[in-house]
N, C-alpha and C. Protein backbone atom coordinates (compact mmCIF):
# COMPACT_ATOMS: atom_id res chain seq x y z
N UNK A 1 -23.69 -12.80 -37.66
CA UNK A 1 -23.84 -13.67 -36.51
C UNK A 1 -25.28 -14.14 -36.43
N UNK A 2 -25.79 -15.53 -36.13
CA UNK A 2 -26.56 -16.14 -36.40
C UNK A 2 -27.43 -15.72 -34.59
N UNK A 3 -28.58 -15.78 -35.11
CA UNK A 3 -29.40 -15.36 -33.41
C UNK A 3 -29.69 -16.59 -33.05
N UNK A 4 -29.73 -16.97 -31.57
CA UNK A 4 -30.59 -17.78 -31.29
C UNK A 4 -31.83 -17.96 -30.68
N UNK A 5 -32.71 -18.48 -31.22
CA UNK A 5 -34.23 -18.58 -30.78
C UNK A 5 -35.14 -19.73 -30.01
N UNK A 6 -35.67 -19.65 -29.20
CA UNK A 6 -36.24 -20.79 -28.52
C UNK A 6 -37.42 -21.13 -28.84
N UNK A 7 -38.47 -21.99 -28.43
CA UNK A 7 -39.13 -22.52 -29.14
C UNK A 7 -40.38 -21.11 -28.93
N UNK A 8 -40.27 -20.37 -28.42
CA UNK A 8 -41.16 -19.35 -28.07
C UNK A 8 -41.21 -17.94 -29.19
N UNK A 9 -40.21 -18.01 -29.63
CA UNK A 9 -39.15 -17.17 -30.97
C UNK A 9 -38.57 -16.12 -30.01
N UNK A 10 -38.59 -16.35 -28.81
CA UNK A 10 -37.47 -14.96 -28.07
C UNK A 10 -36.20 -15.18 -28.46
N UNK A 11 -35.62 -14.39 -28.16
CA UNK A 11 -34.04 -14.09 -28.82
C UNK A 11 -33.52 -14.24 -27.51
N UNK A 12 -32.73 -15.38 -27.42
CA UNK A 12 -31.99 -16.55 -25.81
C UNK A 12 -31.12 -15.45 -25.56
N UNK A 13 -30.12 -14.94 -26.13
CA UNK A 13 -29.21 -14.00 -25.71
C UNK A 13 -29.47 -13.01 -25.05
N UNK A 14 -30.47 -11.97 -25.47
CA UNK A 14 -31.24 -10.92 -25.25
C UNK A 14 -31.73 -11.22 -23.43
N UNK A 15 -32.43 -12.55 -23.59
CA UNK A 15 -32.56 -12.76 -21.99
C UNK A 15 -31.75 -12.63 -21.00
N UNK A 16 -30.54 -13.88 -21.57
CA UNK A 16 -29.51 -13.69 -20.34
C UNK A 16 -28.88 -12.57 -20.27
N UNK A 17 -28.99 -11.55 -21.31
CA UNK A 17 -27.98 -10.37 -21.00
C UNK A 17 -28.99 -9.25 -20.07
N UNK A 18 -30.28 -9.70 -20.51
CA UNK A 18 -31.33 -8.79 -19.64
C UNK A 18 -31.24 -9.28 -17.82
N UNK A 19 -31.05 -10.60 -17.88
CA UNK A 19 -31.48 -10.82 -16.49
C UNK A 19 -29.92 -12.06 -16.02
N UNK A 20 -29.29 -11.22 -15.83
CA UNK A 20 -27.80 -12.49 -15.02
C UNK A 20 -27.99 -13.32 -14.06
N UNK A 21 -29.05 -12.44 -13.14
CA UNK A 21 -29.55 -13.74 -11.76
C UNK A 21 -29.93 -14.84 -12.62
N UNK A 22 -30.60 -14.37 -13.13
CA UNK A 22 -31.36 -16.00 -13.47
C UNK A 22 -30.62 -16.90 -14.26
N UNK A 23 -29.76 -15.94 -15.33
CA UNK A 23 -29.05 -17.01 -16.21
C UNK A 23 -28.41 -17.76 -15.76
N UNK A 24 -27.82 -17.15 -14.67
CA UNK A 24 -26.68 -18.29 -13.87
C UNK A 24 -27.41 -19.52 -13.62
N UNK A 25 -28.61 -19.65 -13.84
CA UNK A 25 -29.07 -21.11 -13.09
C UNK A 25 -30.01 -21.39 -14.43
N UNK A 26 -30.03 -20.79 -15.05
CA UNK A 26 -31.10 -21.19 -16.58
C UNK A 26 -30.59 -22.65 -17.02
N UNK A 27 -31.76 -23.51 -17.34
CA UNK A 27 -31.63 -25.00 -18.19
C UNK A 27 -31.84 -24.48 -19.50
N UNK A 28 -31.67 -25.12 -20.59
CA UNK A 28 -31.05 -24.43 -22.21
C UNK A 28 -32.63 -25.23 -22.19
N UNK A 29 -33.46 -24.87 -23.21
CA UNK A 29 -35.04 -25.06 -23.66
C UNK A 29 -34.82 -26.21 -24.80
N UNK A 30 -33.50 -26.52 -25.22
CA UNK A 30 -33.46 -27.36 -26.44
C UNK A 30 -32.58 -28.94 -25.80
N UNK A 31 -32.79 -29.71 -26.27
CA UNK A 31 -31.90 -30.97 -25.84
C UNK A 31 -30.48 -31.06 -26.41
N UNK A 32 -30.29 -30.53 -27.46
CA UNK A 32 -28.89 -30.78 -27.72
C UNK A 32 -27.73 -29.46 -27.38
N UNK A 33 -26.63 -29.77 -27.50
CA UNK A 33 -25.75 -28.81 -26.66
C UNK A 33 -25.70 -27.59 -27.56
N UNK A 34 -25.83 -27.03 -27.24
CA UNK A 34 -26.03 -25.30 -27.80
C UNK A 34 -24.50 -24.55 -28.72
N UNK A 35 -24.31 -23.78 -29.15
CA UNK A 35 -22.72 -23.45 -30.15
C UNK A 35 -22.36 -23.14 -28.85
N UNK A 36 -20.86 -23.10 -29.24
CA UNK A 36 -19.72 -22.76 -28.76
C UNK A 36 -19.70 -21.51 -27.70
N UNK A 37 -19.93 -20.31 -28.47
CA UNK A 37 -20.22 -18.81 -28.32
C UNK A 37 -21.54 -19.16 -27.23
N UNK A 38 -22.11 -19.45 -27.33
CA UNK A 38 -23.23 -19.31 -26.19
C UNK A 38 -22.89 -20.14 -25.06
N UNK A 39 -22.30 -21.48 -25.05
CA UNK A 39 -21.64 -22.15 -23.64
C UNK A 39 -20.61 -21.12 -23.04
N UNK A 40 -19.52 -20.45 -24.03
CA UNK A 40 -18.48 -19.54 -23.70
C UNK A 40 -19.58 -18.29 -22.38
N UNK A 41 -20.55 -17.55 -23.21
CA UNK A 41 -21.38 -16.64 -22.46
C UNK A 41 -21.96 -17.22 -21.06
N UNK A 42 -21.89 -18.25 -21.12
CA UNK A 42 -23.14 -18.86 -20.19
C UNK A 42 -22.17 -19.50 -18.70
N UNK A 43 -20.61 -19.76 -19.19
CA UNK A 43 -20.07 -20.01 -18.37
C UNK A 43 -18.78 -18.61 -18.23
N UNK A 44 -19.25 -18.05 -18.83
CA UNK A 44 -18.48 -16.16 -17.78
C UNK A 44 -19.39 -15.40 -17.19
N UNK A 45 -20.80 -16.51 -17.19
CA UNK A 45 -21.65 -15.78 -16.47
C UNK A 45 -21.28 -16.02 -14.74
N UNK A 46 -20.88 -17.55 -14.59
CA UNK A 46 -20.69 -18.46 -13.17
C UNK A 46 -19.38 -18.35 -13.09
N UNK A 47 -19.45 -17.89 -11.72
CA UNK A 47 -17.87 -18.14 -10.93
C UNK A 47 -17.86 -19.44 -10.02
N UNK A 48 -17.03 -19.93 -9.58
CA UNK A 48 -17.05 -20.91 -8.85
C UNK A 48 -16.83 -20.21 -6.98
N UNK A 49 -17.67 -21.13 -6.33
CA UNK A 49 -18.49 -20.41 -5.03
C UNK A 49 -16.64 -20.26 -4.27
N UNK A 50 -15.50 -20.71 -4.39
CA UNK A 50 -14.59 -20.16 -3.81
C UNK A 50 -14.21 -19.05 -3.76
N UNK A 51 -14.18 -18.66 -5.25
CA UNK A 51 -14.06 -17.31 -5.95
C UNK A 51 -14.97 -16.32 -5.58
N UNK A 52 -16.23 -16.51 -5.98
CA UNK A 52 -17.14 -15.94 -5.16
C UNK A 52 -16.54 -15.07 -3.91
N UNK A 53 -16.42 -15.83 -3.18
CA UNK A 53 -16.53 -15.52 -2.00
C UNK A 53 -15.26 -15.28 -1.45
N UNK A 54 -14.09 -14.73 -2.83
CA UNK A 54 -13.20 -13.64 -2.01
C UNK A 54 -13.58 -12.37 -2.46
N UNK A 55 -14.82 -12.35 -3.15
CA UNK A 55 -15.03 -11.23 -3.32
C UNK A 55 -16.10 -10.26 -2.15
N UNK A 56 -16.10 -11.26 -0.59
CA UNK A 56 -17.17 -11.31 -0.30
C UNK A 56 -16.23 -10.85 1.17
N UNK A 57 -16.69 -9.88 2.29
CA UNK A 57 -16.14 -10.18 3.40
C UNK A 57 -16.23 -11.59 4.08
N UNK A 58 -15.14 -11.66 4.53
CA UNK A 58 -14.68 -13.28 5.64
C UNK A 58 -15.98 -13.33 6.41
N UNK A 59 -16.29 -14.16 6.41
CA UNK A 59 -17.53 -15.24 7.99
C UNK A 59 -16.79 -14.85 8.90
N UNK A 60 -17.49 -14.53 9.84
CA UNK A 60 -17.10 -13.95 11.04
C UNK A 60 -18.34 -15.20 12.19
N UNK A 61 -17.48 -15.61 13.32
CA UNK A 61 -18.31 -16.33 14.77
C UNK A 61 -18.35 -15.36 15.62
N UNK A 62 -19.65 -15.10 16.28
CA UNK A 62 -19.67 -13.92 17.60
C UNK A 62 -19.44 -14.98 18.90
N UNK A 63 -18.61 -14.36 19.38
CA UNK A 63 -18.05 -14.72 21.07
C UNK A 63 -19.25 -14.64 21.88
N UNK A 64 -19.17 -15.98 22.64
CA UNK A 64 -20.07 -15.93 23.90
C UNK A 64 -19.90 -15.77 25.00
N UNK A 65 -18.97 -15.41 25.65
CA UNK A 65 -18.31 -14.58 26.49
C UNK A 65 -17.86 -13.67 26.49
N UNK A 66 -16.96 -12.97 25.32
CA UNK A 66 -16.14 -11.85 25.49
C UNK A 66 -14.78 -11.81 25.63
N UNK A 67 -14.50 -12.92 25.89
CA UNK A 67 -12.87 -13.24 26.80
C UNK A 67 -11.76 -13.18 26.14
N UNK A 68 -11.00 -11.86 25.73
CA UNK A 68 -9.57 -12.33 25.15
C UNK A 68 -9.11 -13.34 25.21
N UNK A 69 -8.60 -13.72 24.76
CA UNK A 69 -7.66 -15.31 24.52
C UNK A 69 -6.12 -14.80 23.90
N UNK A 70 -6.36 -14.33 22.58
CA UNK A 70 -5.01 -13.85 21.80
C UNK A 70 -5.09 -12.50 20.88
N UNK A 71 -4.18 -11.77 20.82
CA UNK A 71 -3.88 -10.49 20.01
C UNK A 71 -2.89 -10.78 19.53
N UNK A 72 -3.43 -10.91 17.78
CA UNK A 72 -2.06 -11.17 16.76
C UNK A 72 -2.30 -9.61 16.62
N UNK A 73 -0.67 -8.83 16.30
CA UNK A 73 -0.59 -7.78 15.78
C UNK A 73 0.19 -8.03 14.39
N UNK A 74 -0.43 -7.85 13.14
CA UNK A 74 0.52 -7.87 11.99
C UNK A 74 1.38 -6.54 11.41
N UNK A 75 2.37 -6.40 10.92
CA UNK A 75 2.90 -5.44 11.08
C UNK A 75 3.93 -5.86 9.11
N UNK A 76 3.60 -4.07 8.30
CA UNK A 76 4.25 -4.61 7.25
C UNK A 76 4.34 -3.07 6.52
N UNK A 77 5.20 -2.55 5.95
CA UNK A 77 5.52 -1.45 4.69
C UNK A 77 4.23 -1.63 3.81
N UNK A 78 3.56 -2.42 3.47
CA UNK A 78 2.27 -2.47 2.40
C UNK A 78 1.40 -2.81 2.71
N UNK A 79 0.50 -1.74 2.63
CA UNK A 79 -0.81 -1.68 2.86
C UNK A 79 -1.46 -2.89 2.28
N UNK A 80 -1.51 -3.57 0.90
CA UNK A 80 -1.50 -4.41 0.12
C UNK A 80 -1.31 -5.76 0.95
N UNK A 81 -0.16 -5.95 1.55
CA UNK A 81 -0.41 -7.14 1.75
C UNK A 81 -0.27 -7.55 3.80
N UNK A 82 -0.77 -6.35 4.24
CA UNK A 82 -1.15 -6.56 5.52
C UNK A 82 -2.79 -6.70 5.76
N UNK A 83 -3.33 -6.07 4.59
CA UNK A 83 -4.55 -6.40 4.52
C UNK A 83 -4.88 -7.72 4.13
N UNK A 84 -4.43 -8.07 3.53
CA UNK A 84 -4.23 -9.16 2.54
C UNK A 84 -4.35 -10.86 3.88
N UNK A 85 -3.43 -10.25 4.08
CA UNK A 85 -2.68 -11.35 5.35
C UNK A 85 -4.03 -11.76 6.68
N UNK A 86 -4.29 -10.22 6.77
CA UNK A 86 -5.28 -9.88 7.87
C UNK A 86 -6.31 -10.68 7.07
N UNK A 87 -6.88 -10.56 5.87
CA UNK A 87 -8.26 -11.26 5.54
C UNK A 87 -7.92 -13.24 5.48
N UNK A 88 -6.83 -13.48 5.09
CA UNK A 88 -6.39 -14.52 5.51
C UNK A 88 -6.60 -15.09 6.51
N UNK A 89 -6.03 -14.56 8.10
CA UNK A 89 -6.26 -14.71 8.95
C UNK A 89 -7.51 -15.34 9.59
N UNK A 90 -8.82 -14.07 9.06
CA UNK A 90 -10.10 -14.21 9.84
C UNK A 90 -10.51 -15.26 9.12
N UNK A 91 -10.78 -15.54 7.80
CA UNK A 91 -10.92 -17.08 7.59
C UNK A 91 -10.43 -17.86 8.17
N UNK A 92 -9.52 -18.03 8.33
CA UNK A 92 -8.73 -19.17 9.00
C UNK A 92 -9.61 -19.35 10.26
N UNK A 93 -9.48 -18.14 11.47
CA UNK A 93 -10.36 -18.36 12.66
C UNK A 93 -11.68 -19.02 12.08
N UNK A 94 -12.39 -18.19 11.18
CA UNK A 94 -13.63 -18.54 10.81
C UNK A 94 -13.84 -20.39 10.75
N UNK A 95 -13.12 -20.76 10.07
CA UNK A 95 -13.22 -22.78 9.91
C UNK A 95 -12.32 -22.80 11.13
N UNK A 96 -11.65 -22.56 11.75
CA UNK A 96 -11.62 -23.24 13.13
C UNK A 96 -12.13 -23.11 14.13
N UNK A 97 -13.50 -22.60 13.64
CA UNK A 97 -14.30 -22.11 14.53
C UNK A 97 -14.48 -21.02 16.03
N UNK A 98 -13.14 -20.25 15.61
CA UNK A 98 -12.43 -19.04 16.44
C UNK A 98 -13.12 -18.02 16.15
N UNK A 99 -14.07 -17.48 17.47
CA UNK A 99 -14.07 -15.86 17.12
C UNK A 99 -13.42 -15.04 16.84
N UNK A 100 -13.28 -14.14 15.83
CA UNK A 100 -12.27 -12.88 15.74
C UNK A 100 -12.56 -11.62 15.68
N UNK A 101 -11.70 -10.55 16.24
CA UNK A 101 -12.41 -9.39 15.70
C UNK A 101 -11.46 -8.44 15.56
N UNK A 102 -11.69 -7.70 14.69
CA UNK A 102 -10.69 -7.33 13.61
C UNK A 102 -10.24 -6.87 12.53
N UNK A 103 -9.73 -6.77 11.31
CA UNK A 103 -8.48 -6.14 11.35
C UNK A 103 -9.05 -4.59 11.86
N UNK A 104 -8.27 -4.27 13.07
CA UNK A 104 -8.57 -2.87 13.64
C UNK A 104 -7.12 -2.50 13.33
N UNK A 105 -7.23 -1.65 12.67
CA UNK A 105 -6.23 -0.52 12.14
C UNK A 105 -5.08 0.38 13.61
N UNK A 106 -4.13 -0.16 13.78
CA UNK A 106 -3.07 0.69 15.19
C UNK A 106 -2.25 1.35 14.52
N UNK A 107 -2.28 2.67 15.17
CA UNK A 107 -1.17 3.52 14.89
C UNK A 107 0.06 3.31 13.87
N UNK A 108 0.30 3.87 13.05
CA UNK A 108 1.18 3.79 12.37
C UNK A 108 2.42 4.49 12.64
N UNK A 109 3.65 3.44 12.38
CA UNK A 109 5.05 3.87 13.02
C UNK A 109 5.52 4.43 12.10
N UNK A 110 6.14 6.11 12.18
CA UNK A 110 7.06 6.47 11.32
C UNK A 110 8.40 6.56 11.70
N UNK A 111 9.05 6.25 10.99
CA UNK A 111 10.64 6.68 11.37
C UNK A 111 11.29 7.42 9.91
N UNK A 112 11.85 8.81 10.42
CA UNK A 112 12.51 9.45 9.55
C UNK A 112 14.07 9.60 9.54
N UNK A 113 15.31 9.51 8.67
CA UNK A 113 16.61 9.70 9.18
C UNK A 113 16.85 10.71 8.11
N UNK A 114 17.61 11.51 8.39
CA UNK A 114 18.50 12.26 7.54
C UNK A 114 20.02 11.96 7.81
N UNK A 115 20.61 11.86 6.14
CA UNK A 115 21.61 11.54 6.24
C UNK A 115 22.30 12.49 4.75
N UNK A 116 23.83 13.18 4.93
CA UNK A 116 24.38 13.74 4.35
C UNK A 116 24.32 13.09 3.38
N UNK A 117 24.51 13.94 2.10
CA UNK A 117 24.45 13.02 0.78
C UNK A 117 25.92 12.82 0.41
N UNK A 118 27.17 13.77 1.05
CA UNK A 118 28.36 13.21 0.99
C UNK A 118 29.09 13.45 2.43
N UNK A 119 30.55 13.25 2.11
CA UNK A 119 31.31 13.38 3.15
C UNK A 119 31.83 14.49 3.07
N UNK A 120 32.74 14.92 4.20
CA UNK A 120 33.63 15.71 4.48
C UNK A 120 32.62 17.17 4.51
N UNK A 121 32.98 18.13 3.57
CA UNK A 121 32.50 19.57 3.59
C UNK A 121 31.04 19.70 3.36
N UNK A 122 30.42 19.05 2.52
CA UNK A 122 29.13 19.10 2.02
C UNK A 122 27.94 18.62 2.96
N UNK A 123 28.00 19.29 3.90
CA UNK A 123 27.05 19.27 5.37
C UNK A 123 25.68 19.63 4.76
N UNK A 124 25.43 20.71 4.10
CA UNK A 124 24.04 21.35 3.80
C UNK A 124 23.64 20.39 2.70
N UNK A 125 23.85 19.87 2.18
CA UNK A 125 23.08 18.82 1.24
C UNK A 125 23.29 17.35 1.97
N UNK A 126 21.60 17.29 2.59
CA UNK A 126 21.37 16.22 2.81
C UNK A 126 20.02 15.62 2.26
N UNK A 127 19.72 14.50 2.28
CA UNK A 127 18.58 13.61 1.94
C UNK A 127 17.87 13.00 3.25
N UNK A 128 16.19 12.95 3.30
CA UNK A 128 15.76 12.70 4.09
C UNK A 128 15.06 11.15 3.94
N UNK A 129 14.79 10.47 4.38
CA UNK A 129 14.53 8.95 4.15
C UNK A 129 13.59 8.58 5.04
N UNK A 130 12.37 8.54 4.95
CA UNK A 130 11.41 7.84 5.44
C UNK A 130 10.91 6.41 5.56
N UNK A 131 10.60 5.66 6.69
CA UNK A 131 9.58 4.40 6.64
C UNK A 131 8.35 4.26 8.16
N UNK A 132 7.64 3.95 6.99
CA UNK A 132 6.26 4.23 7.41
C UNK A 132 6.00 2.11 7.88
N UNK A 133 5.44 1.98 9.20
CA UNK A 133 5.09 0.79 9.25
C UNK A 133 3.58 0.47 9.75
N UNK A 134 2.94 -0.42 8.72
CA UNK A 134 0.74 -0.04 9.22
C UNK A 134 1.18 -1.44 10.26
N UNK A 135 -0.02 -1.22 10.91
CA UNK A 135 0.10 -2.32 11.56
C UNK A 135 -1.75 -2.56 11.76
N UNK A 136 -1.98 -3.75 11.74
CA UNK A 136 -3.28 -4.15 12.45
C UNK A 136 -3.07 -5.30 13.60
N UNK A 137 -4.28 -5.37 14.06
CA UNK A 137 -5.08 -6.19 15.52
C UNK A 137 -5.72 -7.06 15.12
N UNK A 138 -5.60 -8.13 15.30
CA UNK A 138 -6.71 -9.34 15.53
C UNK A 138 -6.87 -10.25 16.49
N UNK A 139 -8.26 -9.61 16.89
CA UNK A 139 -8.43 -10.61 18.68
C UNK A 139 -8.48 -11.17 18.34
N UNK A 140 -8.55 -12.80 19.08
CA UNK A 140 -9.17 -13.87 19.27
C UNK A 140 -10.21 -14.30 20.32
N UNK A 141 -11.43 -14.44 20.76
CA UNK A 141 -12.18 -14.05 21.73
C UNK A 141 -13.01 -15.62 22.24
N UNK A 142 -12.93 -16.53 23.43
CA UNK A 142 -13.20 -17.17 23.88
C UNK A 142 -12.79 -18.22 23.01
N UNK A 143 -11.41 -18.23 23.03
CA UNK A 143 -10.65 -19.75 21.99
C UNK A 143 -10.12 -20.28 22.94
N UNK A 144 -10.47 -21.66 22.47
CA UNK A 144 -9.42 -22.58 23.54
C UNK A 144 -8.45 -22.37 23.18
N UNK A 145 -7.13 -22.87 24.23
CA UNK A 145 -5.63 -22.67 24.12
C UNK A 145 -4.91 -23.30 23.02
N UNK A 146 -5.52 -24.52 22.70
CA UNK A 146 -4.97 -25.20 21.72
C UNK A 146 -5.29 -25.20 20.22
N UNK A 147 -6.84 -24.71 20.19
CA UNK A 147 -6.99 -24.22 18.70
C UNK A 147 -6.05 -22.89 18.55
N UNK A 148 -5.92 -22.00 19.24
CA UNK A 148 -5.17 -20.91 19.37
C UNK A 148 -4.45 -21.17 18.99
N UNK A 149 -3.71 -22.26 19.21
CA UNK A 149 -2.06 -22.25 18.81
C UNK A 149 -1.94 -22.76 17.37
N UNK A 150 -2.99 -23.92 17.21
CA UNK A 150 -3.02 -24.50 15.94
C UNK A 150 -3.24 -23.10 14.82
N UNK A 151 -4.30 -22.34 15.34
CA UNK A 151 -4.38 -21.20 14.24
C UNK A 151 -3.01 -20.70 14.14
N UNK A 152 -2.26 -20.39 14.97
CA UNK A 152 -0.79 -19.42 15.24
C UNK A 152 -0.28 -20.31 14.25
N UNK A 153 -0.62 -21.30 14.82
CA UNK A 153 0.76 -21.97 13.80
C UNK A 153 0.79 -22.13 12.25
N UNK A 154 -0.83 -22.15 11.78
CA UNK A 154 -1.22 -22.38 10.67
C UNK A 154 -0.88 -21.45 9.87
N UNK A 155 -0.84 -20.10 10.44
CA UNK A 155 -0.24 -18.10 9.93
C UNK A 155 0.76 -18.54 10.09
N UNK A 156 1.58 -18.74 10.66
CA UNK A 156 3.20 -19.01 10.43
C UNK A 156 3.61 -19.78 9.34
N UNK A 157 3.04 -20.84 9.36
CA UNK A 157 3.27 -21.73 8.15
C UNK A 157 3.29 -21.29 6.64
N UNK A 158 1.73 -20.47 7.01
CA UNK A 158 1.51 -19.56 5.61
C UNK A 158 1.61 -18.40 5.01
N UNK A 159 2.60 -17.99 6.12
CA UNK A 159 3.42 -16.57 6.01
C UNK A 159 3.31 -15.81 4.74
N UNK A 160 3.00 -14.58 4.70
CA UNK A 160 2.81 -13.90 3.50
C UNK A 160 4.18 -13.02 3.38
N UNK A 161 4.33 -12.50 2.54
CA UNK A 161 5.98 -12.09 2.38
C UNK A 161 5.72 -10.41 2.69
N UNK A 162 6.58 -10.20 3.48
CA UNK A 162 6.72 -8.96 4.13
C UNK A 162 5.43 -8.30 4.87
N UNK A 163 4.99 -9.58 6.06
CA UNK A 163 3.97 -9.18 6.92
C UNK A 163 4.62 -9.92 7.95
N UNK A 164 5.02 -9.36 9.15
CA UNK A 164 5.39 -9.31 10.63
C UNK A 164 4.36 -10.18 11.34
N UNK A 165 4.18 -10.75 12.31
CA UNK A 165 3.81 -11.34 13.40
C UNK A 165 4.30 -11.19 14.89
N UNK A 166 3.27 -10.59 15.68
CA UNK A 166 3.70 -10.56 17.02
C UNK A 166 2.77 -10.67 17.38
């Protein structure tokens, strides 16, 4: 594999692998477009700022009053995608410029049944069957009535599969 060198004789690779902040924004020292293998490196260095920034907690607006307005409670069997739903959510408030605060974690519902595993004589062999339901909170805090609803409606629309709304 062939090295590459700049007009300084440093070894270009060696840099960006030493220092990533910077590479992400480095101009190439030569005028013509550089091999293959080094554009490939140079662009798994940059994510694009959407991406970014689901790796990032949601923007959050602080309330200037305090004032309930709305309590979505989401409610779902997977942890996975009530969280999921919930980070959805606070963006959403976030560009409609809705305070939120939130996902606060409520009690979790269990329900257990036991049920015989057959009929008639076989009473002592039974099976027990559990479901567990998480649920979270998300205020809404000094929203007007009508962005309120527009947000409501916007979570409905974009319903995530097997996450509850109340």
């Amino acid at each position: 594999m062939q090295m590459m060198r700049d007009e300084h004789g440093d070894d270009f690779e060696a840099r960006i692998a030493e220092n990533v902040e910077q590479a992400a924004g480095v101009t190439l020292p030569y005028p013509s477009q550089p091999d293959p293998q080094l554009r490939e490196k140079l662009d798994a260095l940059r994510l694009p700022r959407a991406v970014q920034a689901l790796y990032l907690r949601p923007l959050r607006r602080t309330p200037q009053y305090g004032v309930p307005s709305c309590d979505l409670q989401l409610r779902s069997y997977s942890v996975r995608n009530v969280e999921f739903f919930a980070d959805f959510a606070l963006r959403a408030a976030y560009y409609l410029h809705l305070p939120a605060k939130g996902p606060v974690p409520l009690p979790r519902l269990i329900e257990r049944w036991t049920v015989p595993r057959s009929n008639f004589v076989h009473k002592k062999s039974q099976e027990n069957f559990e479901r567990i339901t998480l649920r979270r909170l998300i205020q809404i805090q000094d929203g007007h009535p009508e962005t309120v609803q527009l947000w409501l409606a916007f979570l409905q629309k974009h319903a995530y599969y097997g996450v509850g709304m109340k």
